[in-house]
Structure formats: C-alpha cells, structure tokens
Protein backbone atom coordinates (compact mmCIF):
# COMPACT_ATOMS: atom_id res chain seq x y z
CA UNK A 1 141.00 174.93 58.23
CA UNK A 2 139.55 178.15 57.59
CA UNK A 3 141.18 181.70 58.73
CA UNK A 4 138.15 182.54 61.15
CA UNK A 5 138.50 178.51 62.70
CA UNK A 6 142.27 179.17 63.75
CA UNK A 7 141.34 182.31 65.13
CA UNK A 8 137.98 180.58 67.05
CA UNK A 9 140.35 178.16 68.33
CA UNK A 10 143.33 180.76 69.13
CA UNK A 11 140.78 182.50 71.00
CA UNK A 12 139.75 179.30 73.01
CA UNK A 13 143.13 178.18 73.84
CA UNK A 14 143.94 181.63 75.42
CA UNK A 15 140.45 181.86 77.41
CA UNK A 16 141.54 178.33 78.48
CA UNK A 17 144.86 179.71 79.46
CA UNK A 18 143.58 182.24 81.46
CA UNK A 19 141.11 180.30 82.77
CA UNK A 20 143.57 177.93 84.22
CA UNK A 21 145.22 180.77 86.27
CA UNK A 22 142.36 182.25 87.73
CA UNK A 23 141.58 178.91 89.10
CA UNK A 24 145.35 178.26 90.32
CA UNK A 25 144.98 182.12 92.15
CA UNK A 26 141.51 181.24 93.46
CA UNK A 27 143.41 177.46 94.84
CA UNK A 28 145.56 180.25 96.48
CA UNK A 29 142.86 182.73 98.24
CA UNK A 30 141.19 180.03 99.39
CA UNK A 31 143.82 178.72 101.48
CA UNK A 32 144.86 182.19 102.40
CA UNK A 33 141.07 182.79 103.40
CA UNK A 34 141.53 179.47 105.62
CA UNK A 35 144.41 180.30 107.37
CA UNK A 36 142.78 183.59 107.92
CA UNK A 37 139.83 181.64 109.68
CA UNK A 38 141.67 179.32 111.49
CA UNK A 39 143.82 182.31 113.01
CA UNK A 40 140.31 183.96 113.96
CA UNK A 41 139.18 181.29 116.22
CA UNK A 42 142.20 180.56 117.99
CA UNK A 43 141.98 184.40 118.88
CA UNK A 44 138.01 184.61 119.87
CA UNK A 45 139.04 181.17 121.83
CA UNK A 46 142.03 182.72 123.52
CA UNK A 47 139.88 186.33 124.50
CA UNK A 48 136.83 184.02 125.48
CA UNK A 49 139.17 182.16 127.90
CA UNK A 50 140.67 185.31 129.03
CA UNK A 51 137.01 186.86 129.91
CA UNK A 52 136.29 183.48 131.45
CA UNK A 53 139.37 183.74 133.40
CA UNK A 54 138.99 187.09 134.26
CA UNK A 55 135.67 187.03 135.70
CA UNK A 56 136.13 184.14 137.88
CA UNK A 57 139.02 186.41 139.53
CA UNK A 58 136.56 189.11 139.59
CA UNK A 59 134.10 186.69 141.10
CA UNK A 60 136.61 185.09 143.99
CA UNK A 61 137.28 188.44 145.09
C-alpha cells in the first residue's frame, strides 16, 4: 500500500476510536440526564401535593 493509504487509514482508525468514546460518554449523559428528570418530577409531584395539601388545611379552617 502506498505511504499516504496507511496514513488515510491510520487517520480513520483513530477518528473511529474516538468516535466510539464520544458515543460511550454520550450512553453516559443520557442516563445521567434521565435520572436527572426522573428526580424532577418526583419533586414537582411531592411540592404539588404539598400545595394541594396545604390549601385544603387553609380551606377547612
């Protein structure tokens, strides 16, 4: 093979490389991102029962 072939496929091999980890961290954000949402609406569900909660007091009185 010619000089400037190895180095064409050198160069695709490493993009491929790095290519492969960016995926594997993006795998990883996106579950971190999910958690992260998950968390979020159990708390507007907990303060949204705690409003509700707090106004029928407010309303018995």
């Amino acid at each position: 093979m010619s000089p400037r072939l190895n180095v064409l496929i050198r160069d695709l091999r490493s993009n491929y490389c790095k290519l492969l980890v960016l995926l594997k961290e993006i795998g990883e954000l996106q579950k971190r991102v999910i958690s992260f949402e998950i968390k979020l609406k159990d708390t507007i569900i907990n303060k949204a029962r705690y409003m509700a909660e707090t106004i029928q007091t407010i309303e018995k009185n």
